[in-house]
N, C-alpha and C. Protein backbone atom coordinates (compact mmCIF):
# COMPACT_ATOMS: atom_id res chain seq x y z
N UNK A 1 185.27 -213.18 -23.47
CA UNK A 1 186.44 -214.04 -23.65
C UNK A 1 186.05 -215.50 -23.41
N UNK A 2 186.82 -216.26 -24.38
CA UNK A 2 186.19 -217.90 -24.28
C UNK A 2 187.76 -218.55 -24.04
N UNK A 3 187.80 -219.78 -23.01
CA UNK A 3 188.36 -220.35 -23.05
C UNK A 3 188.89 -221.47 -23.92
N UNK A 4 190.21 -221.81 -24.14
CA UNK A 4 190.49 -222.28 -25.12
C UNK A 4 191.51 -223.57 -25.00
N UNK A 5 192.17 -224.39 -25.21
CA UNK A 5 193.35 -225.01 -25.26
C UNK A 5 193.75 -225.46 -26.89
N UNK A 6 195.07 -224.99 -26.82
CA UNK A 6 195.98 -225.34 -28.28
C UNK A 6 196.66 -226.63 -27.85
N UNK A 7 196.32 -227.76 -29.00
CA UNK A 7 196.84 -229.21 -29.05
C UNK A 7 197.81 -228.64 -30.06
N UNK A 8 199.88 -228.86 -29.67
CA UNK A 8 200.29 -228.68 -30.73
C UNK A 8 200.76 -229.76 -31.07
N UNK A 9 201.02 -230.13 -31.91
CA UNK A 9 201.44 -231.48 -32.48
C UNK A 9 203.12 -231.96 -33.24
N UNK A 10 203.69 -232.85 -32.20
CA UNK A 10 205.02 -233.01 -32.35
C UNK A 10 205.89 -231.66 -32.16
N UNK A 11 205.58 -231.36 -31.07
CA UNK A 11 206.83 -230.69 -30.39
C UNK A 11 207.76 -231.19 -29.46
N UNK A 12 208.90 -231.02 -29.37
CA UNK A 12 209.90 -231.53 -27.91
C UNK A 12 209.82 -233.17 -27.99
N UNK A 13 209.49 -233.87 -29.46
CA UNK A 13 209.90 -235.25 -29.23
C UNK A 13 210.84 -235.65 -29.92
N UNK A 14 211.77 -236.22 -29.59
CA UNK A 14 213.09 -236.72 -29.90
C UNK A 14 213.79 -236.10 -30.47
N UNK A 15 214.17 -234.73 -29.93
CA UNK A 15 214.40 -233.82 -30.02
C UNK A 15 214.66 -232.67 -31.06
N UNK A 16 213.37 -232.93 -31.30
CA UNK A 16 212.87 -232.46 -32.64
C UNK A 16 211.88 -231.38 -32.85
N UNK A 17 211.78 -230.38 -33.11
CA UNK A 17 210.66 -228.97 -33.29
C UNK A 17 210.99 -228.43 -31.65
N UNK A 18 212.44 -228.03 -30.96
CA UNK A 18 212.40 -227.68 -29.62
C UNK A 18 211.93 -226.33 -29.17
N UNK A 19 210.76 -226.53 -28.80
CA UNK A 19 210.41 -225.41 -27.83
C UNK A 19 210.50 -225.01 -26.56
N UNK A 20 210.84 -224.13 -26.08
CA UNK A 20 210.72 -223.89 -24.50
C UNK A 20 209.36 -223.16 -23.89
N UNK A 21 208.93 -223.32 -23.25
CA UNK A 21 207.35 -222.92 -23.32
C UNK A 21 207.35 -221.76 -22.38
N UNK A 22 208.45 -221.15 -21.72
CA UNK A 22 208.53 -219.72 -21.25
C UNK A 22 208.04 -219.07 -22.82
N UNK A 23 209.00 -219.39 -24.14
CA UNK A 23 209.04 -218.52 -25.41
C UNK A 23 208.35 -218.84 -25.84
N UNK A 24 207.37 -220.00 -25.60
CA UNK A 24 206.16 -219.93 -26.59
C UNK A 24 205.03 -219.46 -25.85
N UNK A 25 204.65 -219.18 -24.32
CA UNK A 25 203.38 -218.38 -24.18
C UNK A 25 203.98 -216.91 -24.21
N UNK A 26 205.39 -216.51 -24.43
CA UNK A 26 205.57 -215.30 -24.65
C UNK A 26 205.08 -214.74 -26.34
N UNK A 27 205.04 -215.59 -27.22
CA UNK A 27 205.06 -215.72 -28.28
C UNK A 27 203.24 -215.57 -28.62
N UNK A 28 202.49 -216.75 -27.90
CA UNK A 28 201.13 -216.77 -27.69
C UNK A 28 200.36 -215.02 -27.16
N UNK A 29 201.49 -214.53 -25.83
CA UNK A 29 200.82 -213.28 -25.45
C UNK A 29 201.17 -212.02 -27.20
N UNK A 30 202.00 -212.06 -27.38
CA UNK A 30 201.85 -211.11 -28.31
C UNK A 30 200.98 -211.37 -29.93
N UNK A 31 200.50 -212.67 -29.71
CA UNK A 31 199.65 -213.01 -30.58
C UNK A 31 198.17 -212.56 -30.14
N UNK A 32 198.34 -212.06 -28.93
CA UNK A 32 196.76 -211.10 -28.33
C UNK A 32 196.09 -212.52 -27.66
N UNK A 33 196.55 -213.37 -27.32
CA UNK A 33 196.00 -214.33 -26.50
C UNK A 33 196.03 -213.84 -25.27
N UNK A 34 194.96 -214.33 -24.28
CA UNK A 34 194.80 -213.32 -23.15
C UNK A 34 195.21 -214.88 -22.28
N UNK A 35 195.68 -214.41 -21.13
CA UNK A 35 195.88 -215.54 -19.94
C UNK A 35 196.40 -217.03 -20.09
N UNK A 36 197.77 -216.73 -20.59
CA UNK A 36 198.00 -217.43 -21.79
C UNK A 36 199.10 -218.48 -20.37
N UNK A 37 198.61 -219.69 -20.42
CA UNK A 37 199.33 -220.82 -19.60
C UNK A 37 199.98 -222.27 -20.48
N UNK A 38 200.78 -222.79 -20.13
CA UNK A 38 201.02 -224.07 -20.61
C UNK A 38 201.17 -225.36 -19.38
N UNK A 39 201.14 -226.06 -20.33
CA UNK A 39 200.90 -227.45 -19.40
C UNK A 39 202.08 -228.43 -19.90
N UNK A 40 203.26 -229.30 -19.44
CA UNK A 40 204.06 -229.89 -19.40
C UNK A 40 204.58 -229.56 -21.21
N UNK A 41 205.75 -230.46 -21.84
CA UNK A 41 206.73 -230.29 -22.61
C UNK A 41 205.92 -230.46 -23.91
N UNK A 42 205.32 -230.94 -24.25
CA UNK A 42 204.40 -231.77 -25.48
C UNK A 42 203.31 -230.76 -25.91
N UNK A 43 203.22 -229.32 -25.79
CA UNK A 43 202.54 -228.18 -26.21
C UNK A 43 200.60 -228.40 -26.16
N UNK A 44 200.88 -227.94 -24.70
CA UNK A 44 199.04 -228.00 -24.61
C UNK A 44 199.26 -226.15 -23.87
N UNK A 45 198.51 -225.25 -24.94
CA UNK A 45 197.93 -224.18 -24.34
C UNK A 45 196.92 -223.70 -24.20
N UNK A 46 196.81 -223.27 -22.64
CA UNK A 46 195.76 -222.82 -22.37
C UNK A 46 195.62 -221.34 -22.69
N UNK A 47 194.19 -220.94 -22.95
CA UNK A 47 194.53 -219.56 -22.83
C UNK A 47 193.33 -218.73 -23.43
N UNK A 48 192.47 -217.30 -23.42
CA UNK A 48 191.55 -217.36 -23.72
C UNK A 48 191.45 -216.24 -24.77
N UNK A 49 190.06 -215.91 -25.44
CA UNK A 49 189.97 -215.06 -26.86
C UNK A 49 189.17 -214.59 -27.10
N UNK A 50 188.75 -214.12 -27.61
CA UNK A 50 187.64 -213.59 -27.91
C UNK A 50 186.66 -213.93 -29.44
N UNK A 51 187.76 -214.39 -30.03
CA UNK A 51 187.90 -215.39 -31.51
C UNK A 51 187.37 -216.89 -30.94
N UNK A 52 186.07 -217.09 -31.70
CA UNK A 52 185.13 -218.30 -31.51
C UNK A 52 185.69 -219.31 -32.34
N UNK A 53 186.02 -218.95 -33.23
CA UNK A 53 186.37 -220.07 -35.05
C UNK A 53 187.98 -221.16 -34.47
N UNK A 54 187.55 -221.90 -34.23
CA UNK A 54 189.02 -222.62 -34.20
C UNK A 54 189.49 -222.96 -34.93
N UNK A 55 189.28 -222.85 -35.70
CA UNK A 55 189.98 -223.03 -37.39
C UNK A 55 190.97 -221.84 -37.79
N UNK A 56 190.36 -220.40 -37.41
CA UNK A 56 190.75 -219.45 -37.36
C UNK A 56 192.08 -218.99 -36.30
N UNK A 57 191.68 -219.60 -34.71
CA UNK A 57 192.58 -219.36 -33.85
C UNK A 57 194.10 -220.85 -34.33
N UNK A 58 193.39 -221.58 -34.70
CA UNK A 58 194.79 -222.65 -35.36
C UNK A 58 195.67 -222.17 -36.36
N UNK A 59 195.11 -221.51 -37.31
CA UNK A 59 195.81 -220.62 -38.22
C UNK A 59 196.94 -219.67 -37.46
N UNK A 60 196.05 -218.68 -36.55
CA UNK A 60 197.12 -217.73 -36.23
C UNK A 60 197.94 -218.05 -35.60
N UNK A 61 197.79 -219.40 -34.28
CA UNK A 61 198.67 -220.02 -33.64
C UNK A 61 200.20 -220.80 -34.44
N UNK A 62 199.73 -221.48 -35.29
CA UNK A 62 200.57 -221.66 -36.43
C UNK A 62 201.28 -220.93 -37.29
N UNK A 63 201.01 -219.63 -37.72
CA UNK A 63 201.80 -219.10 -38.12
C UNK A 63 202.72 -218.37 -37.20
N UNK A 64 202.03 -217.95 -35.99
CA UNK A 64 203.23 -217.35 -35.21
C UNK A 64 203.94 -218.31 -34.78
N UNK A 65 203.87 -219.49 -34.56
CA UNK A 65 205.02 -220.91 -34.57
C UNK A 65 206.47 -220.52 -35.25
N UNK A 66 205.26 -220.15 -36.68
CA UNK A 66 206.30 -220.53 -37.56
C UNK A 66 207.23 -219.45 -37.70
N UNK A 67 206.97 -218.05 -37.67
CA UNK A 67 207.25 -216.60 -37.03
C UNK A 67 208.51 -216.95 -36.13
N UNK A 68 207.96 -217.31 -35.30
CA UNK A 68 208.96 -217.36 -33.92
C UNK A 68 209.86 -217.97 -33.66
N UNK A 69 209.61 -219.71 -34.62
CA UNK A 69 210.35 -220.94 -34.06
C UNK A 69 210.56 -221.40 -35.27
N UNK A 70 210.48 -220.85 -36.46
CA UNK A 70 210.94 -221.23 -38.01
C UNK A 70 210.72 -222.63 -38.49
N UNK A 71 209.51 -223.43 -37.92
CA UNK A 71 209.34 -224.92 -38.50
C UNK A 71 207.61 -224.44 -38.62
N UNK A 72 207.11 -225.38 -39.07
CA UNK A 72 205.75 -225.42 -38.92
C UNK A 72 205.10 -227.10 -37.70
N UNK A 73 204.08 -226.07 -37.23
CA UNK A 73 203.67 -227.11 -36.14
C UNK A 73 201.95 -227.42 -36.69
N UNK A 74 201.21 -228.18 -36.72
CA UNK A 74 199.96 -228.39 -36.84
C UNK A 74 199.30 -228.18 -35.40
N UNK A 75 198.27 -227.45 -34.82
CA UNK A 75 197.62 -227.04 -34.23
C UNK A 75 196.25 -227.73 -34.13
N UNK A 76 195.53 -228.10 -33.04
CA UNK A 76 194.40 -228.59 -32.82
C UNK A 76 193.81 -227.71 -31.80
N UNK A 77 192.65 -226.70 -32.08
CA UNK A 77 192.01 -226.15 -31.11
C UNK A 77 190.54 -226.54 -30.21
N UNK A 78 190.77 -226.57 -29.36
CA UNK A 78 189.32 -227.51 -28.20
C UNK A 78 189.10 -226.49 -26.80
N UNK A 79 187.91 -226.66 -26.64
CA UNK A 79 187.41 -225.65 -25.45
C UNK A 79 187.42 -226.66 -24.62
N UNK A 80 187.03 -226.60 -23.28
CA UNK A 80 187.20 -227.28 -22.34
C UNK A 80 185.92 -228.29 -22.09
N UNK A 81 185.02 -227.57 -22.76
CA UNK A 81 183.89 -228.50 -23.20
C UNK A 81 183.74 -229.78 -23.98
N UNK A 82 184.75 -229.19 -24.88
CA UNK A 82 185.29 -230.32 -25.84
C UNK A 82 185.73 -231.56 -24.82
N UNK A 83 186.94 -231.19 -23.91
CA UNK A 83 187.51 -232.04 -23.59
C UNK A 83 186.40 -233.18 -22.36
N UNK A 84 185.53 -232.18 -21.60
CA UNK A 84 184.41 -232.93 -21.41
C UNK A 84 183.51 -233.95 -22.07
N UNK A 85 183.20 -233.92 -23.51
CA UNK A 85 182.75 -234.22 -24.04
C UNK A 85 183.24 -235.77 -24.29
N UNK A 86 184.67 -235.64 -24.44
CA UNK A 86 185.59 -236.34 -24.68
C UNK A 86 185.84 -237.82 -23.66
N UNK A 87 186.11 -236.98 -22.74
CA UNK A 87 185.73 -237.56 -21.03
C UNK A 87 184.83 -238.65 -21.13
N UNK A 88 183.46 -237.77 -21.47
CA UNK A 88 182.35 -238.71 -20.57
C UNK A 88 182.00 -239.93 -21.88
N UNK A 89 182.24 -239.26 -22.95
CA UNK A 89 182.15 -240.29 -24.36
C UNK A 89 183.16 -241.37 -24.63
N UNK A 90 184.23 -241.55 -23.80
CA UNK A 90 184.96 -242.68 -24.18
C UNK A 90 184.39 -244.13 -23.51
N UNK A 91 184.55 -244.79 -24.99
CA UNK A 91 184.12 -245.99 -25.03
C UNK A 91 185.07 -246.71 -24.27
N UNK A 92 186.31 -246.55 -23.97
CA UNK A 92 186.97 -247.76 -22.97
C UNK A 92 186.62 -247.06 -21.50
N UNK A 93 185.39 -246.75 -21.06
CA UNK A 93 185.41 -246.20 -19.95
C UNK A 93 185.62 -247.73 -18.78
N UNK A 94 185.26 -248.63 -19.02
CA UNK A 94 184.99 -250.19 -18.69
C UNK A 94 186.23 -250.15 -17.76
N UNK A 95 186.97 -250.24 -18.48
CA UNK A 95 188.47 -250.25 -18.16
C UNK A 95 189.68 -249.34 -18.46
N UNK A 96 188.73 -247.96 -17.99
CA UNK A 96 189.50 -247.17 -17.74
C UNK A 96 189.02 -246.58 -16.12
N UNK A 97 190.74 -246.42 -15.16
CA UNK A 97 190.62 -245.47 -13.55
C UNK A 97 190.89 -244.01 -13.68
N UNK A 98 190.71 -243.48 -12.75
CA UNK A 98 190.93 -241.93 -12.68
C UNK A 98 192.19 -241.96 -13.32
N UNK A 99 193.77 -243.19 -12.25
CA UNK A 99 195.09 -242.72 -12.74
C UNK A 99 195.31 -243.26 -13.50
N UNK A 100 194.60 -243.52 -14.67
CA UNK A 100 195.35 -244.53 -15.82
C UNK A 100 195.94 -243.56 -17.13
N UNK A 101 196.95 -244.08 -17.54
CA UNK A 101 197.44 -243.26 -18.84
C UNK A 101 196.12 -243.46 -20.07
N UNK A 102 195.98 -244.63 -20.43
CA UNK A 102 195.46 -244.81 -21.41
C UNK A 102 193.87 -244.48 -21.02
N UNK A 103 192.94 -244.40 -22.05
CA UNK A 103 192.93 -244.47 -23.47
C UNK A 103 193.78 -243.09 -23.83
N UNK A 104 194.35 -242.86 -25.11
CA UNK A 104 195.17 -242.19 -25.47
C UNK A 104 193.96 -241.56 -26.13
N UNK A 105 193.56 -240.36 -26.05
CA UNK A 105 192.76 -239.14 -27.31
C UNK A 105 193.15 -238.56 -28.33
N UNK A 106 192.74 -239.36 -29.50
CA UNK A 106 193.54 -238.37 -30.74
C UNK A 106 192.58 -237.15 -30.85
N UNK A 107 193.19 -236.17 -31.44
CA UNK A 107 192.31 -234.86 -31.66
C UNK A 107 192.25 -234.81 -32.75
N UNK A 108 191.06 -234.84 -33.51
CA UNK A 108 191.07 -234.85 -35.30
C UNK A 108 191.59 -233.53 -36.10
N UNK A 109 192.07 -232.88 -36.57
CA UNK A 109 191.48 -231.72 -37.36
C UNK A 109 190.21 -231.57 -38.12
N UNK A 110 189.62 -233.10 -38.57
CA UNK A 110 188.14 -233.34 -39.04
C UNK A 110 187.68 -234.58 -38.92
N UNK A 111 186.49 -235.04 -39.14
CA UNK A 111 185.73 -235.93 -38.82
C UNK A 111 186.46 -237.14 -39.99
N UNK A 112 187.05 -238.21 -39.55
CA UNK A 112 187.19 -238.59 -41.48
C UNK A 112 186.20 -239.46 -42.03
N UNK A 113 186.61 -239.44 -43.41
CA UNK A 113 185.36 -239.75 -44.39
C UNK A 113 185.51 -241.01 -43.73
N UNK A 114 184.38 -242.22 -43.59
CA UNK A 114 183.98 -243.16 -43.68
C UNK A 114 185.28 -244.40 -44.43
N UNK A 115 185.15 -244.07 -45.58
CA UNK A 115 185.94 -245.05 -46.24
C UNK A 115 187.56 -244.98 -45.82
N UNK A 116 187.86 -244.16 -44.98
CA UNK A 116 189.31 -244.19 -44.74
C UNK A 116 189.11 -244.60 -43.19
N UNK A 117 188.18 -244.21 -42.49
CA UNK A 117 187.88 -245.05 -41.39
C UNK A 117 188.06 -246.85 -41.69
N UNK A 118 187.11 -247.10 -42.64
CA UNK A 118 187.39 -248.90 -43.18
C UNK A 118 188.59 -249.07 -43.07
N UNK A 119 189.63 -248.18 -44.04
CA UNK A 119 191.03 -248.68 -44.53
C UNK A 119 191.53 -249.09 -42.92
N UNK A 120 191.60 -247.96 -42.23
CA UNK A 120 192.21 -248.13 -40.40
C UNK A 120 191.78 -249.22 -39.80
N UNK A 121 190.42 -249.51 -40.18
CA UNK A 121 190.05 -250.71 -39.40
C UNK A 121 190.41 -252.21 -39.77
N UNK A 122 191.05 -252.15 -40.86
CA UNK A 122 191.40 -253.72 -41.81
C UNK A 122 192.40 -253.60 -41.49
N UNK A 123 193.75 -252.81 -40.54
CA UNK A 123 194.42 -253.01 -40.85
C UNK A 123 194.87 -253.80 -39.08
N UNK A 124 195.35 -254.68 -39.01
CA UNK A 124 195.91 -255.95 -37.88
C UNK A 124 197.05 -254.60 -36.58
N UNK A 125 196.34 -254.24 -35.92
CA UNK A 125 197.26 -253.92 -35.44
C UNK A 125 197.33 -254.64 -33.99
N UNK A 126 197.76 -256.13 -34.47
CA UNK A 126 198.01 -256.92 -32.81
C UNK A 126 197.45 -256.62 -31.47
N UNK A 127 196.72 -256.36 -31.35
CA UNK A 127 195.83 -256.41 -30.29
C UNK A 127 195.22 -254.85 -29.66
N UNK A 128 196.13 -253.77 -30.15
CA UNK A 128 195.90 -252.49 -29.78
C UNK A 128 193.99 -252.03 -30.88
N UNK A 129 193.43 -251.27 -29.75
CA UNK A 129 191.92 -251.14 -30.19
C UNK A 129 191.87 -249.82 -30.36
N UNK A 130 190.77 -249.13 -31.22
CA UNK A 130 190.44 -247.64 -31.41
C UNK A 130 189.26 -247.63 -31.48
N UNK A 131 188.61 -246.23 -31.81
CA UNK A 131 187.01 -246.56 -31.46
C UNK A 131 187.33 -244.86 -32.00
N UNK A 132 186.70 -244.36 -33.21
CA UNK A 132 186.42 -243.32 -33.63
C UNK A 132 184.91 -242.26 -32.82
N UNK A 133 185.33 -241.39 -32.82
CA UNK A 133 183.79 -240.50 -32.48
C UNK A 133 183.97 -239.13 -32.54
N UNK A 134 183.74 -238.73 -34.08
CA UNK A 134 183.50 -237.73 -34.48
C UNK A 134 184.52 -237.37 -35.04
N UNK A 135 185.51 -236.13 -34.28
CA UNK A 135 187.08 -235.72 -34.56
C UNK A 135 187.92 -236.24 -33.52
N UNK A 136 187.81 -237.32 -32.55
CA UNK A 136 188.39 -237.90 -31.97
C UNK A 136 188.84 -239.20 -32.20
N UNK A 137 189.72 -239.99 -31.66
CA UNK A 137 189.77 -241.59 -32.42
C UNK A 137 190.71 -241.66 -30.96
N UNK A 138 189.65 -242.87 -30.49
CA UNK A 138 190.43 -243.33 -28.46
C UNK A 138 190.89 -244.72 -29.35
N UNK A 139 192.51 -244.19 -28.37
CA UNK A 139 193.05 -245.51 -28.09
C UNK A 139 193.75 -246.41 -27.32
N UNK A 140 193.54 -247.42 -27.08
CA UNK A 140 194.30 -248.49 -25.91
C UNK A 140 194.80 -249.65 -26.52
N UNK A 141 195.98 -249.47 -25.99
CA UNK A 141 197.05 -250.46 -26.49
C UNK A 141 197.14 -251.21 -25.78
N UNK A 142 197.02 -252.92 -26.24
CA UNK A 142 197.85 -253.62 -25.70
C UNK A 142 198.93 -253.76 -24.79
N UNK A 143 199.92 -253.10 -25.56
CA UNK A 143 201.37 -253.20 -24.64
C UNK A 143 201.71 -251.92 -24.33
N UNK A 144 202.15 -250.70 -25.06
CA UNK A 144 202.41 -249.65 -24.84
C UNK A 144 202.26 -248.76 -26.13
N UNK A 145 202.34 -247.26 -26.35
CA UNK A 145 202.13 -246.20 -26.90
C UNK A 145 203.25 -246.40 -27.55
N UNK A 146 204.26 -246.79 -26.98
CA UNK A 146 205.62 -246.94 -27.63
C UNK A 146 206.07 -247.90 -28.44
N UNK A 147 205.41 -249.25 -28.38
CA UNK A 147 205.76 -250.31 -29.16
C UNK A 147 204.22 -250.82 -29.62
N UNK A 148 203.90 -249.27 -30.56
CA UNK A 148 202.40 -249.88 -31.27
C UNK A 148 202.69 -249.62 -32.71
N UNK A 149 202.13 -250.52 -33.86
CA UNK A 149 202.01 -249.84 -35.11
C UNK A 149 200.62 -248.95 -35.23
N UNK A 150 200.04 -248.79 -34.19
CA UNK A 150 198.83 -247.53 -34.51
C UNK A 150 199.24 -246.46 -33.76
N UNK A 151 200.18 -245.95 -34.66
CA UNK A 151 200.56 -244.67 -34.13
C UNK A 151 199.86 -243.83 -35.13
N UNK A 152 200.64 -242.00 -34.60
CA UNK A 152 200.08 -241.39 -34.79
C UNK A 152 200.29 -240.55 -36.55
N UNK A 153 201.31 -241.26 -36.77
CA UNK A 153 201.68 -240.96 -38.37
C UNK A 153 200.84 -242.31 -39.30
N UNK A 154 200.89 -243.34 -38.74
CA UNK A 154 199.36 -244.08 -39.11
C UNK A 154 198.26 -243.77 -39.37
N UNK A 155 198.21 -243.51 -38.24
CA UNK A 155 196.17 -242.46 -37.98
C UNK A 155 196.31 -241.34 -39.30
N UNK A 156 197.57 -240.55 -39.10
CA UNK A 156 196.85 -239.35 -40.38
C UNK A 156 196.98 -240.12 -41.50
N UNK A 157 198.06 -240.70 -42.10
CA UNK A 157 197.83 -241.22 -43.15
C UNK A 157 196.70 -242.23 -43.82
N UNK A 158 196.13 -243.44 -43.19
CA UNK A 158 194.91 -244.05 -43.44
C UNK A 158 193.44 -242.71 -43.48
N UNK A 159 193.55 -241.96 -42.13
CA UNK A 159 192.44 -241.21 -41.66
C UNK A 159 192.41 -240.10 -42.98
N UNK A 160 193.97 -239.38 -43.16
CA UNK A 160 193.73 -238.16 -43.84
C UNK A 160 193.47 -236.59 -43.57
N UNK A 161 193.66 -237.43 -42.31
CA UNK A 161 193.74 -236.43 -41.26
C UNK A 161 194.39 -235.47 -40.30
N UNK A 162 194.96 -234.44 -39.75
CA UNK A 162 195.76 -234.44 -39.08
C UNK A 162 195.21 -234.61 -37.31
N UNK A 163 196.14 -235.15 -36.57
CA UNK A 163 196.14 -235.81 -35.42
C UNK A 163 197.06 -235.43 -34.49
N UNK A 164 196.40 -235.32 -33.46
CA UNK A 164 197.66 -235.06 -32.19
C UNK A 164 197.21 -235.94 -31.16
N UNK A 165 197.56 -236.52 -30.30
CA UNK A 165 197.26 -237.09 -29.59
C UNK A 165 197.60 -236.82 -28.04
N UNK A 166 196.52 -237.48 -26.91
CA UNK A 166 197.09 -236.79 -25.29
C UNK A 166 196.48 -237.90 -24.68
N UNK A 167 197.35 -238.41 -23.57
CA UNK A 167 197.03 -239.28 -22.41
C UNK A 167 195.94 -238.87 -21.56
N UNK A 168 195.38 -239.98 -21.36
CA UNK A 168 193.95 -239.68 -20.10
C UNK A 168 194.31 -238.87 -18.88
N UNK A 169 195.32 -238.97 -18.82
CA UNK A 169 196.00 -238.20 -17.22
C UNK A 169 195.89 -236.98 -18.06
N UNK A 170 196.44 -236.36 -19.43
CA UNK A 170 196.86 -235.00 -19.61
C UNK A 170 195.39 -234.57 -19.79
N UNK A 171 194.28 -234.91 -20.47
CA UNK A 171 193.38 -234.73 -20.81
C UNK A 171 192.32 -234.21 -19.54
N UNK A 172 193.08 -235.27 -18.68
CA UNK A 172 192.04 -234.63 -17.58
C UNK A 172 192.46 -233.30 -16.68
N UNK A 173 193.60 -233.32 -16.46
CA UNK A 173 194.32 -232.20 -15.95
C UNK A 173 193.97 -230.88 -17.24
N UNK A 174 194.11 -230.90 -18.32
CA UNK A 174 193.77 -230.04 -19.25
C UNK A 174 192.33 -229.31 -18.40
N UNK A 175 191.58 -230.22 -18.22
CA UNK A 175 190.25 -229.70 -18.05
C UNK A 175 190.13 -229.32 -16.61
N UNK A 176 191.05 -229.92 -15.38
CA UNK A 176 190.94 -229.55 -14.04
C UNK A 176 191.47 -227.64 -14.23
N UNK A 177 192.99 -228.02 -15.50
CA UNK A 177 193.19 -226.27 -15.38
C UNK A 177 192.18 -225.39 -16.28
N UNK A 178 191.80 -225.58 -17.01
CA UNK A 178 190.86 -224.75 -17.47
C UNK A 178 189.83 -224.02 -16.92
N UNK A 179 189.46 -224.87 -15.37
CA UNK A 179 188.70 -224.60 -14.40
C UNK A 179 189.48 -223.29 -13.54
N UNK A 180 190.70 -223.70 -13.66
CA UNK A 180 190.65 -222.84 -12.35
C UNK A 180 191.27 -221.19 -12.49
């Protein structure tokens, strides 16, 4: 069995795709997910498999979404390694503390092509910075998450990508529970 975490994307915001996450790791256990936990309102599950392919475990996670809770959700799957990876590779480490929200981690579904990387980068977004690496894209805003035009319906559309995004605080707690 390998450990796992499901990034779901746009759940429980503005009150929109509502899940309750008692019914969705009930939903996760009968999908044969073993030790199946969640972490605050914004759909991060933990939980483990025996299924290596995350491409594969995003699929099934998604359709039983859609099974259960009749919308469709986009899914991002990462091992805890991943999120290590993630950790020690961010470029705003300078000015980033243990308790800081930011840099914000987008989770790619894929690496994007190059030339749609350019398009993202020409485009003025007042002082807020990103820094691509790999299927990730870190970001720190200026002012806030809330009053940025590099959001996250931005990112897929220039990128082409689909995107979920998680605060440095969730990211790291992701990985403290995965531990334990």
């Amino acid at each position: 069995m390998k450990k796992h975490i499901a990034l779901l994307r746009g759940i429980n915001v503005s009150g929109q795709k509502l899940i309750k996450m008692e019914v969705l790791r009930k939903a996760m256990q009968e999908l044969g997910l073993q030790d199946v936990s969640t972490y605050i309102q914004s759909g991060n599950i933990l939980f483990q498999s025996d299924e290596t392919n995350p491409k594969v475990l995003e699929h099934k996670i998604s359709g039983k979404i859609m099974e259960a809770f009749g919308f469709d959700v986009s899914v991002i799957v990462v091992t805890p390694e991943d999120l290590e990876t993630a950790v020690r590779e961010n470029p705003f480490a300078a000015k980033t503390t243990d308790d800081s929200t930011q840099p914000y981690i987008g989770f790619l579904s894929e690496s994007p092509l190059a030339e749609n990387h350019e398009i993202l980068k020409a485009t003025d977004f007042k002082g807020d910075e990103f820094a691509i690496i790999g299927k990730r894209i870190y970001l720190w805003y200026a002012d806030s998450a809330a009053n940025t035009k590099l959001n996250n319906a931005v990112i897929e559309r220039k990128l082409k990508v689909v995107s979920t995004a998680r605060n440095w605080k969730t990211v790291r707690k992701l990985i403290e529970l995965s531990k334990a």
